[in-house]
Each structure stands twice: as structure tokens, then as C-alpha cells.
N, C-alpha and C. Protein backbone atom coordinates (compact mmCIF):
# COMPACT_ATOMS: atom_id res chain seq x y z
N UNK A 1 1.30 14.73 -8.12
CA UNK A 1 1.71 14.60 -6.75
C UNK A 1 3.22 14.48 -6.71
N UNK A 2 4.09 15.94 -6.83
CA UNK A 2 5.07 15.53 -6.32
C UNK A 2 5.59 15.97 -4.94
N UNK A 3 5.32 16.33 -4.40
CA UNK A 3 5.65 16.12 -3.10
C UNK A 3 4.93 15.74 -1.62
N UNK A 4 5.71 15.09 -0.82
CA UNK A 4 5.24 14.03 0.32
C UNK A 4 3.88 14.65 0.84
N UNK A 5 4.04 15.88 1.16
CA UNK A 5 2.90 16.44 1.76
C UNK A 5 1.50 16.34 0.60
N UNK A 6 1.35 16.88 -0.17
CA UNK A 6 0.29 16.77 -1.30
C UNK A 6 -0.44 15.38 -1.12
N UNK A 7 -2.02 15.31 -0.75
CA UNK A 7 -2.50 14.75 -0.50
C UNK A 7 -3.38 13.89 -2.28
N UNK A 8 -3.34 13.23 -2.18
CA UNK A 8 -3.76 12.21 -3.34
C UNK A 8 -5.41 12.47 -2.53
N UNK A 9 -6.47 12.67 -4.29
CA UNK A 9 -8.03 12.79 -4.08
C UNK A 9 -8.45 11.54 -3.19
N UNK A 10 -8.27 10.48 -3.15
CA UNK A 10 -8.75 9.37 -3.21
C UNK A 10 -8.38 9.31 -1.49
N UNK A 11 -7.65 9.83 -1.01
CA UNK A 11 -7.52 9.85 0.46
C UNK A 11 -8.04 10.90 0.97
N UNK A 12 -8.71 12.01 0.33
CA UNK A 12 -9.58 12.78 1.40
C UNK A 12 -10.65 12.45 1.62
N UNK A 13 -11.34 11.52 1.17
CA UNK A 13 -12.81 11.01 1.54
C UNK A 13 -12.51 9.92 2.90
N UNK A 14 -10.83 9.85 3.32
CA UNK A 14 -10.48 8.97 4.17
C UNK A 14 -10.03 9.92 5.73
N UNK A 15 -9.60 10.91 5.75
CA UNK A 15 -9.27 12.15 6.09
C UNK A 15 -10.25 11.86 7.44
N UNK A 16 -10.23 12.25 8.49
CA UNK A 16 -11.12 11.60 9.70
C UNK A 16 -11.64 10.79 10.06
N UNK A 17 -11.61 9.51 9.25
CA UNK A 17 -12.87 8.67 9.28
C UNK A 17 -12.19 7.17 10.23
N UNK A 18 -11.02 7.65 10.73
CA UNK A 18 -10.98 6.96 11.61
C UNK A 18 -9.95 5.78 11.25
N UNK A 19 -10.22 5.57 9.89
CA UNK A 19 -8.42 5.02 9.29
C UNK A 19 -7.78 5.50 9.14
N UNK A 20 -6.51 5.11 8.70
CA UNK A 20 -5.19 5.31 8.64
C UNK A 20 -4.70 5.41 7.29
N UNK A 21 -4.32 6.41 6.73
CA UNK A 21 -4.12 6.53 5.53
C UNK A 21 -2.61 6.35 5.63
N UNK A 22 -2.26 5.59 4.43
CA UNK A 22 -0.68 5.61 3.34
C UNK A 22 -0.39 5.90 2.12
N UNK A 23 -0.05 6.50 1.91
CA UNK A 23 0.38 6.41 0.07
C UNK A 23 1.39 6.34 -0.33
N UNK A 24 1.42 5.11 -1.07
CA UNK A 24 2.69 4.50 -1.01
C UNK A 24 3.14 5.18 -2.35
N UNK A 25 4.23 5.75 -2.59
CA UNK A 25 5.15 6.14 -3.59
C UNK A 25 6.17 5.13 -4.02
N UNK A 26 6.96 5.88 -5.42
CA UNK A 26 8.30 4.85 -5.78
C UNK A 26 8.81 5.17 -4.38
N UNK A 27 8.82 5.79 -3.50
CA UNK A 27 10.47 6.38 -2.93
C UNK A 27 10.05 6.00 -1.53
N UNK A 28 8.99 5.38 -1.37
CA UNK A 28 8.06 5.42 -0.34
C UNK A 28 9.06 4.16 0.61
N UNK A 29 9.42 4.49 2.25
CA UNK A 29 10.18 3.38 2.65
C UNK A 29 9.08 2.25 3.01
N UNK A 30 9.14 1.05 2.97
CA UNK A 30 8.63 -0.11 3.30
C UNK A 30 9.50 -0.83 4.21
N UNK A 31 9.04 -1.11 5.46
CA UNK A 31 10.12 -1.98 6.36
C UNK A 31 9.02 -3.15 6.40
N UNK A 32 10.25 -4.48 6.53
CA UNK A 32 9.20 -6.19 6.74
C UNK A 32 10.13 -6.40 7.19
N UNK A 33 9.58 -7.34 8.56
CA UNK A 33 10.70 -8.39 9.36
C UNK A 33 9.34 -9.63 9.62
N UNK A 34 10.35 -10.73 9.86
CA UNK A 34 9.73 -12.11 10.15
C UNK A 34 9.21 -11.82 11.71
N UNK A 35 7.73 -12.27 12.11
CA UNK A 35 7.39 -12.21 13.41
C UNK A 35 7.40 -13.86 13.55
N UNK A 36 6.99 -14.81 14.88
CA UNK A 36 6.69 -15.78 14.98
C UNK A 36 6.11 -16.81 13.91
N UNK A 37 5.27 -16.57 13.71
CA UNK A 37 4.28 -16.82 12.45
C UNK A 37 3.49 -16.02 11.57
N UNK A 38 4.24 -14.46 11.58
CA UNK A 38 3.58 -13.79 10.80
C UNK A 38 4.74 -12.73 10.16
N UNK A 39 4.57 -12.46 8.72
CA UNK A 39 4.98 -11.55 8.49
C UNK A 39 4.28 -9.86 8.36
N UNK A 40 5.66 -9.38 8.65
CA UNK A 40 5.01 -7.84 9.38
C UNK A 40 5.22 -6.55 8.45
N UNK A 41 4.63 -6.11 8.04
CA UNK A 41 5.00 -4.92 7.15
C UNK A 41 4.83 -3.18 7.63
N UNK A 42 5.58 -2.54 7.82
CA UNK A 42 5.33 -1.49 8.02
C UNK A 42 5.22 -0.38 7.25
N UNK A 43 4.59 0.74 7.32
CA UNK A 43 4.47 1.75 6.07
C UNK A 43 4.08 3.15 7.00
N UNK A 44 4.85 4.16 6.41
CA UNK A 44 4.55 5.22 6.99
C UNK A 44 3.06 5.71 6.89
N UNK A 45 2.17 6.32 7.65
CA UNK A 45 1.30 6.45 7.70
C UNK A 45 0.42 7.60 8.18
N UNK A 46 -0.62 8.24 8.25
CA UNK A 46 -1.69 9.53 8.87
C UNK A 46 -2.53 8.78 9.53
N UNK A 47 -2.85 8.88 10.65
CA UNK A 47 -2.00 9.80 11.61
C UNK A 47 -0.80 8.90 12.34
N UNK A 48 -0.88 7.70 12.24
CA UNK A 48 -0.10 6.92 12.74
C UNK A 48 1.03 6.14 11.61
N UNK A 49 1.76 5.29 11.90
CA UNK A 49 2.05 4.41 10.96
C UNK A 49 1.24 3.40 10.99
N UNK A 50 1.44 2.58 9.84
CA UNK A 50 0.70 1.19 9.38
C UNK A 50 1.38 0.01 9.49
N UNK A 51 0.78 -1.19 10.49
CA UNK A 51 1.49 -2.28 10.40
C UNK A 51 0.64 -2.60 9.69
N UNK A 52 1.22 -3.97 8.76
CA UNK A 52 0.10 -4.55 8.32
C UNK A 52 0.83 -6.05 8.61
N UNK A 53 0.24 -7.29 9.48
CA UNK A 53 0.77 -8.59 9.60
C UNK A 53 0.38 -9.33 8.93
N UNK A 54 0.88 -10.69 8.05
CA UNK A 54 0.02 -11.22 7.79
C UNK A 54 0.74 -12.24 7.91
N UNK A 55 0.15 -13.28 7.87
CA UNK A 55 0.04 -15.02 7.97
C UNK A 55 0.06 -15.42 6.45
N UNK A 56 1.64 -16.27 6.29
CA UNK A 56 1.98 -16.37 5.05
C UNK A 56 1.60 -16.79 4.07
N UNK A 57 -0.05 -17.77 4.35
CA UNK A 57 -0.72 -17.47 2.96
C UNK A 57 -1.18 -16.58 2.63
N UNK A 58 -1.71 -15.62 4.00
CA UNK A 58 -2.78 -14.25 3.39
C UNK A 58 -1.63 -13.63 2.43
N UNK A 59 -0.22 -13.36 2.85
CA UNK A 59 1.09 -12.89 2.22
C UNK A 59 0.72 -13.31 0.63
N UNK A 60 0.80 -14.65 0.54
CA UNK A 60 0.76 -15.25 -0.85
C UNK A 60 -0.52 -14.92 -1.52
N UNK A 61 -1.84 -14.21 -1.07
CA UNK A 61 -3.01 -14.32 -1.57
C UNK A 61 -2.50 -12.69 -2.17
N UNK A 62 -2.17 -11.72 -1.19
CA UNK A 62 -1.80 -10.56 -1.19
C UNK A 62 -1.31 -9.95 -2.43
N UNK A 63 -0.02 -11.13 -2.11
CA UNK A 63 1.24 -10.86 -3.63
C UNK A 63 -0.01 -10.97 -5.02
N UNK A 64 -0.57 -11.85 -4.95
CA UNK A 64 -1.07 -12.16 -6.45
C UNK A 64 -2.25 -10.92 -6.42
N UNK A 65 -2.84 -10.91 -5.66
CA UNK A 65 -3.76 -9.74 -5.98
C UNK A 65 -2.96 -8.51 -6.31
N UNK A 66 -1.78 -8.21 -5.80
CA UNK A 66 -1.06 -6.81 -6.59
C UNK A 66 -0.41 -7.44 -7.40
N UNK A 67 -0.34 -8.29 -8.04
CA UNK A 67 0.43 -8.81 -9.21
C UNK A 67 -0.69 -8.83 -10.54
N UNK A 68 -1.58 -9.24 -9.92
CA UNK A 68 -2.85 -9.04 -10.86
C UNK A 68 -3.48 -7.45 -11.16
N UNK A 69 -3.59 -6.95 -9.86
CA UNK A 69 -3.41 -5.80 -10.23
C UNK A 69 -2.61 -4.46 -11.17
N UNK A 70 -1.44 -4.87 -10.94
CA UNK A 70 0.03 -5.00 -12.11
C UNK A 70 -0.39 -4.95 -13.06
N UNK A 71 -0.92 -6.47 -13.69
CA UNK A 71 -0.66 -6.25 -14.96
C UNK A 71 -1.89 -5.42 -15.16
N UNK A 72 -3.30 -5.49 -14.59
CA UNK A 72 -4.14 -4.76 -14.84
C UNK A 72 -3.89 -3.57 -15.26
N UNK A 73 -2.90 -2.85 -14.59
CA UNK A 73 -2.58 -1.21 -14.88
C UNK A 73 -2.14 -1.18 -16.12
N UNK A 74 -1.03 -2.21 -16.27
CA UNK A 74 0.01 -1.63 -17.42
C UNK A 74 -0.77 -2.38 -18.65
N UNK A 75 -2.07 -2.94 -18.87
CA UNK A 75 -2.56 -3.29 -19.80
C UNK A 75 -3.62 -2.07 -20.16
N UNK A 76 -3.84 -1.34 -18.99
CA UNK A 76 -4.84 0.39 -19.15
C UNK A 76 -3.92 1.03 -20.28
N UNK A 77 -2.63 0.62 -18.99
CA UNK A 77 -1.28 1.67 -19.74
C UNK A 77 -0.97 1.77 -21.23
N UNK A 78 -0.87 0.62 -21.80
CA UNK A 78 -1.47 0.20 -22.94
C UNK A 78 -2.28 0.52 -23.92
N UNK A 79 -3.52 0.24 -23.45
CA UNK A 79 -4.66 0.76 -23.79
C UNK A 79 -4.29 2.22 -24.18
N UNK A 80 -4.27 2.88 -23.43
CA UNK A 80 -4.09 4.42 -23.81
C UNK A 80 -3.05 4.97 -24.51
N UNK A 81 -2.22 3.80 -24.78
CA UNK A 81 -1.12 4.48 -26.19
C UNK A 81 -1.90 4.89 -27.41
């Protein structure tokens, strides 16, 4: 997948169904600003963009699940040397 348009497999089974697809790249922009009590994330998106808000523990539950996820990969990554 190198370029923006080229659709990743794993999002055409998503392709009408009424969500909102993103795929986030290295190069991919990410905007976050502080709301009242929530933080707000935005991500470019099909067909729309993606907010995603969250309430700063879901934030903190969030982080560790892609942090866990993290190392998950780069221990595959690993693996397959």
C-alpha cells in the first residue's frame, strides 16, 4: 500500500456497511484538542472524517491497549527474523 488511494483488504469487508473507515498511515495527519471533559481526536476518514472523543480514562485504557498491541507486533516482528 503505497499510495493514499489503495484500499487495505481488511477495509473492504467495511466498504458500505455503514461505518466509517480510516487507515491510519506513518504520514497519516492526526489532529487532538482538549474538549470540556473530553479529549477529541480526529482522523481523516470514508466517507466522512472520524472523531473519536474520549473521557480521559477511556484515553488511558486506549493508550495501553495500542501499547500492548505494540509490543505485540514487534515481538511477531521478531518472530519472523
Amino acid at each position: 500500500m503505497n499510495t493514499p488511494d489503495e484500499r487495505h483488504p481488511a477495509a473492504e469487508g467495511l466498504l458500505g456497511s455503514g461505518y466509517v473507515v480510516s487507515m491510519v498511515r506513518q504520514d497519516t495527519t492526526i489532529e487532538a484538542h482538549l474538549g470540556d471533559d473530553l479529549i477529541c481526536v480526529t482522523l481523516p476518514g470514508t466517507p466522512c472524517q472520524v472523531l473519536i472523543a474520549f473521557h480521559p480514562q477511556a484515553a488511558e485504557r486506549f493508550s495501553a491497549m495500542l501499547n500492548e498491541q505494540l509490543r505485540a507486533f514487534a515481538d511477531r516482528q521478531d518472530q519472523d527474523r
